[in-house]
N, C-alpha and C. Protein backbone atom coordinates (compact mmCIF):
# COMPACT_ATOMS: atom_id res chain seq x y z
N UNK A 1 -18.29 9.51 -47.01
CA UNK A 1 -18.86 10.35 -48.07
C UNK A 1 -18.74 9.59 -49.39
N UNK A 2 -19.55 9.63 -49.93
CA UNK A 2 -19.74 8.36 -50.77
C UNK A 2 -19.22 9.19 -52.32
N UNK A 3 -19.24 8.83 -53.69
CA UNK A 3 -18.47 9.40 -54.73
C UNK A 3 -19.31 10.75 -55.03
N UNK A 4 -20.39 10.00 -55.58
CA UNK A 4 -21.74 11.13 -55.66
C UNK A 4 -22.01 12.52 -54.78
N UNK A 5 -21.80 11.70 -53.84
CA UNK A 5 -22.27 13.43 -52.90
C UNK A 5 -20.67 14.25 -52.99
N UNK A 6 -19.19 13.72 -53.04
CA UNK A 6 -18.08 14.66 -53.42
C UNK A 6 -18.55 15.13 -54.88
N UNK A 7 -18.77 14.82 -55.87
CA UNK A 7 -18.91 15.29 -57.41
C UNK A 7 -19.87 16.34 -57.13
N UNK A 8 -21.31 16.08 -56.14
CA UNK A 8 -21.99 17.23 -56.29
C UNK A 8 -21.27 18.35 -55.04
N UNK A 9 -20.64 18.26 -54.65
CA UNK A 9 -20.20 19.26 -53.82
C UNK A 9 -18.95 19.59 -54.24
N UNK A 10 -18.31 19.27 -55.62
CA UNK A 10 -17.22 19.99 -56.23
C UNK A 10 -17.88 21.27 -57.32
N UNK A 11 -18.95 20.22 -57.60
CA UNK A 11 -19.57 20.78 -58.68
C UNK A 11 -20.10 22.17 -57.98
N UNK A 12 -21.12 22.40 -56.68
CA UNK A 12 -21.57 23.59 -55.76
C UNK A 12 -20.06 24.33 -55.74
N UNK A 13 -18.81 23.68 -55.88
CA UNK A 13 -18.24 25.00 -55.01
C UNK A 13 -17.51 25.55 -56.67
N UNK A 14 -17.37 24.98 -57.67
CA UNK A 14 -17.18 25.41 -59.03
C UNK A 14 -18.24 26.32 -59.31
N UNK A 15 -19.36 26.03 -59.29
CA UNK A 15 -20.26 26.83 -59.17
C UNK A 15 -20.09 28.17 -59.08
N UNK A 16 -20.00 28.00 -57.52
CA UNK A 16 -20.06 29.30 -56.63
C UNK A 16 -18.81 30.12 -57.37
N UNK A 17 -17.45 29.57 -57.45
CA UNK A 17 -16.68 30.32 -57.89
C UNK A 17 -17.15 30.70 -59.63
N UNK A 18 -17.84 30.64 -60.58
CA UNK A 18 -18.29 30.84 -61.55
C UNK A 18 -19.08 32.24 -61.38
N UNK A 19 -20.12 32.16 -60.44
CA UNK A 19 -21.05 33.02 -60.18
C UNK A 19 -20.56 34.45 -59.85
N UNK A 20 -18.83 33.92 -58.60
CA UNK A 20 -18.19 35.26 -58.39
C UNK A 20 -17.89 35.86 -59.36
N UNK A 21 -17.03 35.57 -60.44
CA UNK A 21 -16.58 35.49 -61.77
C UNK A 21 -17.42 36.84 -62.93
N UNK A 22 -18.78 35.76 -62.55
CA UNK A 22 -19.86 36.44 -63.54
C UNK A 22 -20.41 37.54 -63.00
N UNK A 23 -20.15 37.72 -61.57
CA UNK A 23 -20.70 38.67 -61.14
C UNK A 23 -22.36 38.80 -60.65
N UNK A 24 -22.64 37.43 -60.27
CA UNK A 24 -24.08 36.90 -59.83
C UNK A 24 -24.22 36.18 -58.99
N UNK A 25 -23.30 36.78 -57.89
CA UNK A 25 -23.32 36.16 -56.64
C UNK A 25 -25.08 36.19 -56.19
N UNK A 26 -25.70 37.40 -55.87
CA UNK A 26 -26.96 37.90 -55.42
C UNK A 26 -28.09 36.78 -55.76
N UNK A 27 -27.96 36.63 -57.14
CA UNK A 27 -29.25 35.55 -58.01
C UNK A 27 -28.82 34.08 -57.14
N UNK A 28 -27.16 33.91 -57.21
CA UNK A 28 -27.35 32.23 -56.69
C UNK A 28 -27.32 32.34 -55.24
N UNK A 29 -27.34 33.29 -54.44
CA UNK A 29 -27.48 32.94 -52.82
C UNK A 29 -29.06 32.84 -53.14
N UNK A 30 -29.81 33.83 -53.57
CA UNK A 30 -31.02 34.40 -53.69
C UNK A 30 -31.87 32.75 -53.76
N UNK A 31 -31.51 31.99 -54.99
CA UNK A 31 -32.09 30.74 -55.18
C UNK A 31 -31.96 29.87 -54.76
N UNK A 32 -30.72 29.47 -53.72
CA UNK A 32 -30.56 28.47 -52.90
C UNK A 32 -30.89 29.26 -51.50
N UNK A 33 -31.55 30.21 -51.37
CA UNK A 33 -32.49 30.49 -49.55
C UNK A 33 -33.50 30.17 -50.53
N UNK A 34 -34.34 30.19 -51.71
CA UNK A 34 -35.37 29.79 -51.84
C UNK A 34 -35.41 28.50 -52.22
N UNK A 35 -34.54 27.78 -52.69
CA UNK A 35 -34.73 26.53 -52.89
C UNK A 35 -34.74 25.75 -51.29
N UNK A 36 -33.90 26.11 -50.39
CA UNK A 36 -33.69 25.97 -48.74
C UNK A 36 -35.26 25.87 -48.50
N UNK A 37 -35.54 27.01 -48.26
CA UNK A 37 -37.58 27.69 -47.96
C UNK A 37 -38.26 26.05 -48.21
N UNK A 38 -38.14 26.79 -49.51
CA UNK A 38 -39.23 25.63 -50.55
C UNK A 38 -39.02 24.11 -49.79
N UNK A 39 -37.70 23.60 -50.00
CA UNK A 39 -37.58 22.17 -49.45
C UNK A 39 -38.15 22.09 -48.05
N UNK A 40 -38.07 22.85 -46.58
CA UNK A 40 -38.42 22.69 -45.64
C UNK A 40 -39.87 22.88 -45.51
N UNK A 41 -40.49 24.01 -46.32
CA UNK A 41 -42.14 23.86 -46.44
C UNK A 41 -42.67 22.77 -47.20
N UNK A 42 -42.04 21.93 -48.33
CA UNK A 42 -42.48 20.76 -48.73
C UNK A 42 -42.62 19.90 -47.34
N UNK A 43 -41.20 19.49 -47.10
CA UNK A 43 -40.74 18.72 -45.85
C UNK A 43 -42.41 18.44 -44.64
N UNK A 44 -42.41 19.70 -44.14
CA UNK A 44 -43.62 19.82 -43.51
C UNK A 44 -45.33 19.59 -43.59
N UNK A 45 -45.32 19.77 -45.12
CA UNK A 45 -46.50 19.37 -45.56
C UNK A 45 -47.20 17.97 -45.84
N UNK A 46 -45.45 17.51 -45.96
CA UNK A 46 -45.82 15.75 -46.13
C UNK A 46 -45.05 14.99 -45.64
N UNK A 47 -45.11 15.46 -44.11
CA UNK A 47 -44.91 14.64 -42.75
C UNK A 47 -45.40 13.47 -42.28
């Protein structure tokens, strides 16, 4: 696991605990199944 991909996956789980915090859990699951969506229908289109 190289430096980059730990920093962004400290940074996702700071995140996540922020969101509990704020009380906006709903909005950030909500945008990462659509950001998920979105990337795999790109994915497919330009196969």
């Amino acid at each position: 696991m190289s430096l980059k991909s730990k920093i962004y996956k400290i940074f996702r789980i700071w995140n996540d605990v922020d969101a509990v915090r704020k009380g906006r859990v709903g909005k950030r699951v909500g945008r990462r199944v659509a950001g998920k969506a979105t990337g795999k229908l790109l994915r497919k289109l330009f196969k």
